[in-house]
Protein backbone atom coordinates (compact mmCIF):
# COMPACT_ATOMS: atom_id res chain seq x y z
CA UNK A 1 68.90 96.27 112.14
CA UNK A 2 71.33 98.64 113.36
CA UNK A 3 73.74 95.99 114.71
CA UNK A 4 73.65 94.24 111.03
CA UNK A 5 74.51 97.73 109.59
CA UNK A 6 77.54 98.25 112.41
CA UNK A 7 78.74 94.75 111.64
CA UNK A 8 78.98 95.78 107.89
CA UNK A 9 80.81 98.59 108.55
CA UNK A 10 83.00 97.21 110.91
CA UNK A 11 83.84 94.49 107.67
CA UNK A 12 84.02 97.42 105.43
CA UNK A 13 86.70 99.45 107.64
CA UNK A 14 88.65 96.39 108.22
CA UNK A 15 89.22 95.81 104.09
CA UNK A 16 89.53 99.96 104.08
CA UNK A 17 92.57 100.02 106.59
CA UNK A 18 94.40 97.32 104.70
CA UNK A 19 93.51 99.02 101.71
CA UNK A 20 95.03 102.74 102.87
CA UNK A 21 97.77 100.80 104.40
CA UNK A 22 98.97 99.32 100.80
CA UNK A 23 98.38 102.80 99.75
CA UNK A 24 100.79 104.33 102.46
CA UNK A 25 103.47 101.72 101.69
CA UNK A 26 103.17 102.29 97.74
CA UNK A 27 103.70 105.95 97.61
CA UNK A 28 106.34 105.91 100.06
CA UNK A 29 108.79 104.38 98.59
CA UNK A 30 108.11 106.55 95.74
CA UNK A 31 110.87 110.07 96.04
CA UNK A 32 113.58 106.51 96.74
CA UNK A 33 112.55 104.58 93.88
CA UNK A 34 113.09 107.66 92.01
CA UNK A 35 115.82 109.28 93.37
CA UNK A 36 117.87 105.92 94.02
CA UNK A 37 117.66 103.16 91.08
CA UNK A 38 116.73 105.96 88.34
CA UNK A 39 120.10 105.84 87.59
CA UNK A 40 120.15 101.61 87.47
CA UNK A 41 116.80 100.79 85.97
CA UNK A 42 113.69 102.67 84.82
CA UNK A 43 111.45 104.30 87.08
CA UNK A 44 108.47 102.22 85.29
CA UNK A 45 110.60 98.88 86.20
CA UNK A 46 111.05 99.10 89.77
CA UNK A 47 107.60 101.29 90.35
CA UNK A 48 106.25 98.26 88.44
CA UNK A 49 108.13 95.66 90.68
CA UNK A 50 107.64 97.61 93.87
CA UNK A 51 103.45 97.70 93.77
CA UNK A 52 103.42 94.28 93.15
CA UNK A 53 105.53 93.54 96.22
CA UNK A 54 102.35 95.71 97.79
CA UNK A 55 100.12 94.01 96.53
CA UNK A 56 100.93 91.17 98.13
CA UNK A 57 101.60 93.07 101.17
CA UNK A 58 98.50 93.55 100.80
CA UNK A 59 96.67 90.81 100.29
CA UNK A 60 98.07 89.17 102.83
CA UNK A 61 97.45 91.55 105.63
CA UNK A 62 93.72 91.99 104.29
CA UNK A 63 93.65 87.97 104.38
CA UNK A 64 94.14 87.52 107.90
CA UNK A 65 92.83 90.81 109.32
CA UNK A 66 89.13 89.34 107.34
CA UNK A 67 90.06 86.15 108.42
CA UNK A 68 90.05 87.22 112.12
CA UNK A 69 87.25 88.77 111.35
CA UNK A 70 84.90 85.98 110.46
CA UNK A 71 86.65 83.60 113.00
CA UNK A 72 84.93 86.43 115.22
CA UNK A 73 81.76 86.16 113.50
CA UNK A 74 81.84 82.41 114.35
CA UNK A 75 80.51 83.23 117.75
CA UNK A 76 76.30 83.50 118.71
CA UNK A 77 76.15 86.82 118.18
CA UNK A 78 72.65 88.50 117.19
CA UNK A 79 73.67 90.11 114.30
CA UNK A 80 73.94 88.92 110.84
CA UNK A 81 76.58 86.34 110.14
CA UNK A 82 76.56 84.37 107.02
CA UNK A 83 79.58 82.85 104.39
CA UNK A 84 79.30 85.97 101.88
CA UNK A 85 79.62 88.31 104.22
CA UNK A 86 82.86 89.17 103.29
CA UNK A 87 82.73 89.80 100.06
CA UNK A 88 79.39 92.25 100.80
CA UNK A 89 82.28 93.92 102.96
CA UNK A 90 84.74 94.33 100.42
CA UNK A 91 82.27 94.98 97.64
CA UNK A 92 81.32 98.02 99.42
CA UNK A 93 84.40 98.63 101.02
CA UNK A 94 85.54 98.94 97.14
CA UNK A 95 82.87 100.82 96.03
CA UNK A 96 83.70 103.73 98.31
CA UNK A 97 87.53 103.14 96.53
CA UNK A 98 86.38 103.22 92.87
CA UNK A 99 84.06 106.37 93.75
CA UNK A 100 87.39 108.46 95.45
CA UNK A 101 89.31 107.24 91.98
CA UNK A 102 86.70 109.20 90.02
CA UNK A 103 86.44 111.91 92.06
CA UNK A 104 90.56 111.70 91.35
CA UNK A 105 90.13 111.07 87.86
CA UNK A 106 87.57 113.97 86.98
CA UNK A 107 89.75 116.46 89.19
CA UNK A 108 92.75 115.38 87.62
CA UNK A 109 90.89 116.10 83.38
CA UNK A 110 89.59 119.12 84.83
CA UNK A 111 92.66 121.36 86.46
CA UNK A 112 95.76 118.93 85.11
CA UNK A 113 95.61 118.63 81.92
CA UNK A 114 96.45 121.59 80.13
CA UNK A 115 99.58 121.98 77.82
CA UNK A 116 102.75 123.65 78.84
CA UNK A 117 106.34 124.28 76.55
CA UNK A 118 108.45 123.47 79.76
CA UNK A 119 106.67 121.20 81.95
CA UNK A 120 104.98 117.40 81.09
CA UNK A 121 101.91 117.92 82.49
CA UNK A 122 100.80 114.69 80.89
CA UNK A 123 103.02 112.60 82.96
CA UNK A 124 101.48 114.75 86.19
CA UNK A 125 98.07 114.30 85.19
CA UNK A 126 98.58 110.44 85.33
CA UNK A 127 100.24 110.28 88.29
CA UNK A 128 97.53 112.45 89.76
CA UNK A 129 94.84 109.71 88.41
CA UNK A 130 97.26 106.66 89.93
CA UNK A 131 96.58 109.01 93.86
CA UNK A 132 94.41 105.96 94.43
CA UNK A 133 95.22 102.96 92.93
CA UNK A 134 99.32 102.90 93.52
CA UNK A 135 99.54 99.53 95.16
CA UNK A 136 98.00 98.37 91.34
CA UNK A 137 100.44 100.17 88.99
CA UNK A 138 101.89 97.11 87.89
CA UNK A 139 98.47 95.56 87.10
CA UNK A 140 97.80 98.82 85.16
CA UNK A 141 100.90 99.05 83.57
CA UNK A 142 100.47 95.53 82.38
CA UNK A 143 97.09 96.08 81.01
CA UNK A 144 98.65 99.07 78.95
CA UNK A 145 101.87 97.88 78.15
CA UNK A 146 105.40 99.76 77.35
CA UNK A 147 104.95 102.69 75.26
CA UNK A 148 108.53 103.31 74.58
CA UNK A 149 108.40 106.89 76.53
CA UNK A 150 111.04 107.95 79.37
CA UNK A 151 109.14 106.70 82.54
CA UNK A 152 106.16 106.26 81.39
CA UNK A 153 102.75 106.36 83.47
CA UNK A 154 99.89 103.76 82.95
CA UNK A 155 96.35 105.25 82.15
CA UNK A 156 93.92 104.89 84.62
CA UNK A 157 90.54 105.30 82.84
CA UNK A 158 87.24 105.34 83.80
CA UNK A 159 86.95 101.19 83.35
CA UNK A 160 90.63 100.54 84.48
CA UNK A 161 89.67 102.22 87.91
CA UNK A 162 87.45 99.52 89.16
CA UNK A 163 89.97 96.09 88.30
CA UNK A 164 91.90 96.45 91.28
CA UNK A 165 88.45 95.53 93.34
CA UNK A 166 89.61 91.81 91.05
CA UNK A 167 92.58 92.04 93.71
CA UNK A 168 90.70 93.34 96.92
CA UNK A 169 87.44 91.67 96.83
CA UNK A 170 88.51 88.02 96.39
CA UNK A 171 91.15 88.55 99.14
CA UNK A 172 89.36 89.75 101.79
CA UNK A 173 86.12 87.23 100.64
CA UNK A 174 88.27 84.71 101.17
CA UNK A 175 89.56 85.21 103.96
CA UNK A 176 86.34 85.64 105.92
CA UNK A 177 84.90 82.66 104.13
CA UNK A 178 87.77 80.42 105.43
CA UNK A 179 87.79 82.35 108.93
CA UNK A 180 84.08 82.08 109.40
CA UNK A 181 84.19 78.47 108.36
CA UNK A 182 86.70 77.65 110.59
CA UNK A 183 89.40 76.45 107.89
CA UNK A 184 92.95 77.43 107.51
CA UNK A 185 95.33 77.62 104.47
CA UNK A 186 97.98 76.12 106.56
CA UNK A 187 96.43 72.94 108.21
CA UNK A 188 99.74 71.65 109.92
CA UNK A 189 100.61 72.69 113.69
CA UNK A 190 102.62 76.03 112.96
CA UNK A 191 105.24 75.96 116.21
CA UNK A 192 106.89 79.01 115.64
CA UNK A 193 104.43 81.35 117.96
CA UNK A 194 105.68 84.78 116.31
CA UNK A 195 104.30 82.90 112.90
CA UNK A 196 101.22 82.22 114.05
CA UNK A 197 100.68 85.18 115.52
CA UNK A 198 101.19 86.66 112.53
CA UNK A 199 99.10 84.11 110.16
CA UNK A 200 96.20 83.54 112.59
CA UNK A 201 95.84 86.36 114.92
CA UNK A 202 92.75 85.49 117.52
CA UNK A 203 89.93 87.71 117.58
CA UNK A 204 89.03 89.98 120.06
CA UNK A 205 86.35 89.24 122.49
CA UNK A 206 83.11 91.57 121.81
């Protein structure tokens, strides 16, 4: 029992670290982004453009690391190994994402969202709500659309705040599924060695 539990967690951490690693990369570019191009282009444009270079940062790195992963899983271990294991992983892994977002959102209506003559504590109070779910600003700016404002920030409500598990839990699903299964997205002999490194790491021994 407790091995089936550690295995779980182990899946859920994985899709976590990929997850706070999209996050890390999102918001850093951030003070640039703003302080650079805000001259050249909006701030909504290239924050828009530079998430969804993240995201598939992202879903790329969580695609092999959960691919390693059930590659790993391929092996007679004792503990529970099935195809949907992954996507029990991420589900949860997501869960514990969507519940920090509220936690985010409810701090955020509660202590930012007061009105003030000299400040737009709007635009704060969104950016405050967007703490978590940065590598998806262009998915949520899409789902709102322009509002004609100076920099405008997407809304992330209460529904809005669990889409981007659309994005997390089909990626790292997947890539246990084919890992696990023993199937590649590239089925040719890849003979650069960095590339494969890269692509199809091999999995730790227990």
């Amino acid at each position: 029992m407790m091995k089936n539990i550690s295995t779980h967690l182990k899946g859920m951490r994985t899709c976590l670290l990929s997850y706070l690693m999209a996050l890390v990369i999102a918001w850093a570019a951030y003070p640039l982004i703003i302080i650079v191009l805000i001259g050249y282009i909006d701030p909504d444009i290239s924050l828009s453009i530079w998430s969804l270079i993240v995201t598939i940062v992202y879903v790329t790195v969580c695609y092999q690391l959960m691919h390693s992963f059930g590659e790993k899983d391929r092996q007679p271990y004792d503990h529970a190994r099935y195809g949907l294991k992954g996507l029990v992983c991420a589900a949860l892994a997501y869960a514990v994402v969507t519940a920090a977002g509220f936690l985010v959102i409810v701090i955020a209506n509660k202590y930012v969202i007061v009105h003030h003559p000299k400040f737009v504590i709007e635009t704060l109070n969104g950016y405050l709500r967007l703490a978590v779910y940065m590598p998806f600003y262009w998915l949520m700016r899409l789902l709102e659309g322009p509002k004609g404002e100076i920099c405008p920030v997407p809304s992330v409500t209460w529904l809005r705040a669990v889409i981007g598990g659309l994005v997390m839990i089909p990626s790292s699903a997947f890539g246990y599924w084919m890992g696990f299964t023993g199937r590649r997205i590239f089925k040719g002999e890849i003979k650069s060695p960095l590339l494969r490194r890269i692509l199809y790491p091999k999995p730790k021994n227990k």
